[in-house]
Protein backbone atom coordinates (compact mmCIF):
# COMPACT_ATOMS: atom_id res chain seq x y z
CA UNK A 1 219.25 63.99 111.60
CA UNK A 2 217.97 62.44 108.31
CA UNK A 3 214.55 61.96 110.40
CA UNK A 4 214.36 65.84 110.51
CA UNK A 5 215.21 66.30 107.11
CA UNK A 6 212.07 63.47 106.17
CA UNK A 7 209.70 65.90 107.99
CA UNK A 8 210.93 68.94 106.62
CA UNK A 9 211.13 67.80 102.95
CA UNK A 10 207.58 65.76 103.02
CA UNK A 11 206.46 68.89 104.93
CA UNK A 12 206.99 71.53 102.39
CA UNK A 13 205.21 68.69 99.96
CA UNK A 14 202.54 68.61 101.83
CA UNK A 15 202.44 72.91 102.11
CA UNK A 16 202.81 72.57 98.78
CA UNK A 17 199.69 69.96 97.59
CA UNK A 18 197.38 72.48 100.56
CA UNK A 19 198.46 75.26 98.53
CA UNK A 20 197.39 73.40 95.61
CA UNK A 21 194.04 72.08 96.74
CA UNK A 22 192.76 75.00 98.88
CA UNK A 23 194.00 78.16 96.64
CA UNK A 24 192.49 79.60 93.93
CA UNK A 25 193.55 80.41 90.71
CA UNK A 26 196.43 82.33 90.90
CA UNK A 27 199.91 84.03 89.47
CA UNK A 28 201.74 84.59 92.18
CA UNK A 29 204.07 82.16 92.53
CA UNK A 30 205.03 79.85 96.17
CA UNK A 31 208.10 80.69 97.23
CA UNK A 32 209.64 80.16 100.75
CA UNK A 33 209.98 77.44 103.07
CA UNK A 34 207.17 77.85 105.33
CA UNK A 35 205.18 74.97 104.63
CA UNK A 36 208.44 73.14 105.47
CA UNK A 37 208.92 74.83 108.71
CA UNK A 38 205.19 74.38 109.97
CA UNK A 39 205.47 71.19 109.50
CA UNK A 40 208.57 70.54 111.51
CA UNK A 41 206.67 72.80 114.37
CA UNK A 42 203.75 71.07 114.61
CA UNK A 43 205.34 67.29 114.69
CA UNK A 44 207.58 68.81 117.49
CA UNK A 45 203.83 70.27 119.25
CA UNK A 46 202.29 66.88 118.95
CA UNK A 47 205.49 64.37 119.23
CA UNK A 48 206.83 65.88 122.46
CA UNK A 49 203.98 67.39 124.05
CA UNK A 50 204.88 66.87 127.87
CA UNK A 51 208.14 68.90 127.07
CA UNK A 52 207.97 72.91 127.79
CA UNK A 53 209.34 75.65 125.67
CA UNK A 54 210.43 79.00 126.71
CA UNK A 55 208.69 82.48 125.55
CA UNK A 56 210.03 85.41 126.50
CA UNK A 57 207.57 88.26 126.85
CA UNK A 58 207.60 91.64 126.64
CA UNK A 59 204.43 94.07 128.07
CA UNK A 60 206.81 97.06 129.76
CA UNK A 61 210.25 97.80 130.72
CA UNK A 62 208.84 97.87 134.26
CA UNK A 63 210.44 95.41 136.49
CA UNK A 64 207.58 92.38 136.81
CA UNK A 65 206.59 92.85 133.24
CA UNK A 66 209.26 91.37 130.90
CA UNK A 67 210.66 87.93 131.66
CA UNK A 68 210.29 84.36 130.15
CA UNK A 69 207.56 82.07 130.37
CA UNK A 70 207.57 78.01 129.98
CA UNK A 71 204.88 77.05 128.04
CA UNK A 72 203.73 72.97 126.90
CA UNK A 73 204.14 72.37 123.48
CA UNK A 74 201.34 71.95 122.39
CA UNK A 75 200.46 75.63 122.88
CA UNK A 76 202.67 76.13 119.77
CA UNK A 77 199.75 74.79 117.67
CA UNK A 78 197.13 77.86 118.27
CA UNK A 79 199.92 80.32 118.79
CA UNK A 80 201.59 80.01 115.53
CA UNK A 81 198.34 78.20 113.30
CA UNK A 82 195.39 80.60 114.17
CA UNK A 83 196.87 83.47 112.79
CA UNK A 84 197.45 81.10 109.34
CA UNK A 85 193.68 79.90 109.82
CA UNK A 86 192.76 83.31 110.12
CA UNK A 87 194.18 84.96 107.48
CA UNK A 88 193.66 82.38 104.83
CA UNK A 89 189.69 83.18 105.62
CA UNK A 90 189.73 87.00 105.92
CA UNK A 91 191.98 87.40 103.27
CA UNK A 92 190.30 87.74 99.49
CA UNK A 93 190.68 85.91 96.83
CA UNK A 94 191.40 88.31 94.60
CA UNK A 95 193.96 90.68 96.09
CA UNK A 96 195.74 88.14 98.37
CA UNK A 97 198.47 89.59 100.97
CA UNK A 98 201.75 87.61 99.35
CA UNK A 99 201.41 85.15 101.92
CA UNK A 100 200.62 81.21 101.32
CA UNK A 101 198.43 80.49 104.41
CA UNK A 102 197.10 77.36 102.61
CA UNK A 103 200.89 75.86 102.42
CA UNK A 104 201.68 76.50 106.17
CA UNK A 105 197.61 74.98 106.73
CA UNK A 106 198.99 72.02 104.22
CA UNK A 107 202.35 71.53 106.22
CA UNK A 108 201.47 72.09 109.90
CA UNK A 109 198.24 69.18 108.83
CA UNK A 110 200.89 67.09 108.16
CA UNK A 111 203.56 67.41 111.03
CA UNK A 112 200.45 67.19 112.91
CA UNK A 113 199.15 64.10 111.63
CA UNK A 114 202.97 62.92 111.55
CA UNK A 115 203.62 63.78 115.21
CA UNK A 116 200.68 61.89 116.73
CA UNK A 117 200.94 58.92 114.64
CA UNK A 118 204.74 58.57 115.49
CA UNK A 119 204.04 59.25 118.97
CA UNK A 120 201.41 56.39 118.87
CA UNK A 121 203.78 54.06 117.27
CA UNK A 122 206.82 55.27 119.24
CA UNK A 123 207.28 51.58 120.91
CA UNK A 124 206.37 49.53 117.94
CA UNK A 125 209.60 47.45 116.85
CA UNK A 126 209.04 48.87 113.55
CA UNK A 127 209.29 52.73 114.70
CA UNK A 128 212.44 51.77 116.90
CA UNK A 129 213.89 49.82 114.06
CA UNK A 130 213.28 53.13 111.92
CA UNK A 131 214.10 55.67 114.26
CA UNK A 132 217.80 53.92 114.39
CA UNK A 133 217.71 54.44 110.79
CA UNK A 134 216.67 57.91 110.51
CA UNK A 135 219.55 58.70 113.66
């Protein structure tokens, strides 16, 4: 609901001011949603990280080595960030790949940040009275 759409729209913001701070000088312009979407994956990671999530793998059509897997949530975090943290370092400056690693850095900081501090506060009155609001 409209608690969702909070994450997702301070997300990209927060993609956006990484982008900002941790790019250099550039041209290219940001375009995409990714910040946006990191940041809605990594408050899901860190909010509800007893719950499992399904991966389906793939190694061989032999029988035994295809199937899904149930994974915690919080194994979303390195599975989807290290390759982000990765490239932004190995990548150059000046030539650049056309991807914002910085913005999906900036965003998944945030749902992060987000996710544990909401599940912290997750029996306040005040986070109860607000999650009826965001519903």
């Amino acid at each position: 609901g409209t608690g969702l759409l909070l994450v997702y729209l301070f997300g990209g913001m927060a993609g956006a001011w990484g982008f900002l701070a941790l790019s250099t000088t550039t041209v290219a312009p940001m375009i995409g949603a990714s910040g946006s979407l990191s940041a809605v994956m990594a408050f899901y990671a860190a909010f509800e990280h007893r719950k499992r999530v399904s991966f389906f793998y793939f190694v061989s059509p032999m029988r035994g080595y295809w199937g899904w897997i149930y994974l915690p949530t919080l194994i979303i975090f390195p599975l989807c960030f290290l390759p982000d943290i990765v490239g932004y370092l190995s990548t150059p400056a000046e030539f650049g790949d056309g991807i914002a690693y910085a913005a999906h850095m900036g965003g998944a900081l945030f749902g992060l940040l987000l996710g544990f501090g909401c599940r912290y506060l997750r029996h306040t009155s005040w986070f109860k009275r607000f999650s009826d609001f965001a519903r």
